[in-house]
Protein backbone atom coordinates (compact mmCIF):
# COMPACT_ATOMS: atom_id res chain seq x y z
CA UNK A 1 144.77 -86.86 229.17
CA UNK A 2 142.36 -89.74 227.71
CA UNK A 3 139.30 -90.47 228.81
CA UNK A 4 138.03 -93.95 228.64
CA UNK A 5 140.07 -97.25 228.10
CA UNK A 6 143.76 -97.41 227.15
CA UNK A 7 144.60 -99.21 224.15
CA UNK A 8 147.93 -99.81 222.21
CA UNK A 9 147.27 -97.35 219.69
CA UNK A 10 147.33 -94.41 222.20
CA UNK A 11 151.04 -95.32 223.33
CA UNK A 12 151.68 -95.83 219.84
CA UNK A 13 150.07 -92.39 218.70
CA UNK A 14 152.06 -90.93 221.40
CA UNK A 15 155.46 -91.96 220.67
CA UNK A 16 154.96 -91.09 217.41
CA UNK A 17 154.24 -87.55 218.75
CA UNK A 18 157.55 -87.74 221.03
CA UNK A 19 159.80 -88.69 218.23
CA UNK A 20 158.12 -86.20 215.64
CA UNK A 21 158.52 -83.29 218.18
CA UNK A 22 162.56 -84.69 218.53
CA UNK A 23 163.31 -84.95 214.51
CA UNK A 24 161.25 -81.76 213.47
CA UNK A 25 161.09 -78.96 216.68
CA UNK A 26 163.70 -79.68 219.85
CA UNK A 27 166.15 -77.45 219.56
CA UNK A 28 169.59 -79.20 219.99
CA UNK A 29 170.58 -77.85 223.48
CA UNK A 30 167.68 -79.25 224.87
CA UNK A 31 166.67 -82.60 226.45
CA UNK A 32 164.99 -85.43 224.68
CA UNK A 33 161.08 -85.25 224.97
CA UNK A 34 158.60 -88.00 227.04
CA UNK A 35 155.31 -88.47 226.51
CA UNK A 36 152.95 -88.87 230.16
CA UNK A 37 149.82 -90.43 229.29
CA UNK A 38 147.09 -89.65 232.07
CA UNK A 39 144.03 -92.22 231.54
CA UNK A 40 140.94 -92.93 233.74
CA UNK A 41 137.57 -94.66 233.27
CA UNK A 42 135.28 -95.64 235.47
CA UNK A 43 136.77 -98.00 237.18
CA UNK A 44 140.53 -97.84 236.81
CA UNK A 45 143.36 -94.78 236.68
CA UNK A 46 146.24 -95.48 234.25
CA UNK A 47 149.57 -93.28 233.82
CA UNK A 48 151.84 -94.31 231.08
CA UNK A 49 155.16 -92.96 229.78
CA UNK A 50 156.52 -92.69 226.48
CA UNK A 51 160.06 -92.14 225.74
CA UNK A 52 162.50 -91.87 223.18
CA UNK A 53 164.10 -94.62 221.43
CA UNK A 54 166.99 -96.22 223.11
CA UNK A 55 166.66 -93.47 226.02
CA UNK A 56 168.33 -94.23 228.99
CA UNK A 57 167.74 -91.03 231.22
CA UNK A 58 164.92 -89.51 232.26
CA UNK A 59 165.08 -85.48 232.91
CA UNK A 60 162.46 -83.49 234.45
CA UNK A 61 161.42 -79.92 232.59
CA UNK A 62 163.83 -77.20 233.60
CA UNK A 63 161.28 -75.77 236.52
CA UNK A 64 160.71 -79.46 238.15
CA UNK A 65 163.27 -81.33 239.86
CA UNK A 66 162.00 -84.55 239.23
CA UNK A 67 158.66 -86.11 237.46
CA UNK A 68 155.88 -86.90 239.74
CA UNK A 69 155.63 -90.87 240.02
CA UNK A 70 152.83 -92.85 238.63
CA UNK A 71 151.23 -92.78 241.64
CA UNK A 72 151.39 -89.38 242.16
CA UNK A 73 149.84 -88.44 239.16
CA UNK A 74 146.95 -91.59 239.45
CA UNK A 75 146.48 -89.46 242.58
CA UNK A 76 146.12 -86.20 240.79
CA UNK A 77 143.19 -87.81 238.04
CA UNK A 78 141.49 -89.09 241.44
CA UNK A 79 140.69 -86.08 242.98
């Protein structure tokens, strides 16, 4: 979660995160990471996702069924 504006950097810093966490700690049975950046200043709410290169599937943590949409989670920072 970031407070204050969203810049490049912070999607940058975070997929750097996602594919570090890939190379070095995933074990191999499990699913390829995302990063969910939650954002809000005073005026605006911003969700991003990060994922991993040339991904083509998204998969929800073992105890969700699905991710929560970028609304849904704008919703969440809201109230």
């Amino acid at each position: 979660m970031k407070i204050g504006e969203l810049k490049h950097q912070d999607l940058g810093q975070m997929q750097m995160y996602v594919n570090y966490y890939d190379r070095k700690i995933k074990n191999e049975d499990e699913n390829k990471t995302i990063g969910i950046i939650l954002c809000k200043d005073k005026s605006e709410t911003i969700v991003e996702m990060t994922l991993p290169e040339e991904n083509i599937q998204i998969f929800g943590s073992k105890y969700q069924l699905i991710l929560p949409s970028k609304e849904e989670l704008k919703k969440v920072m809201e109230d």
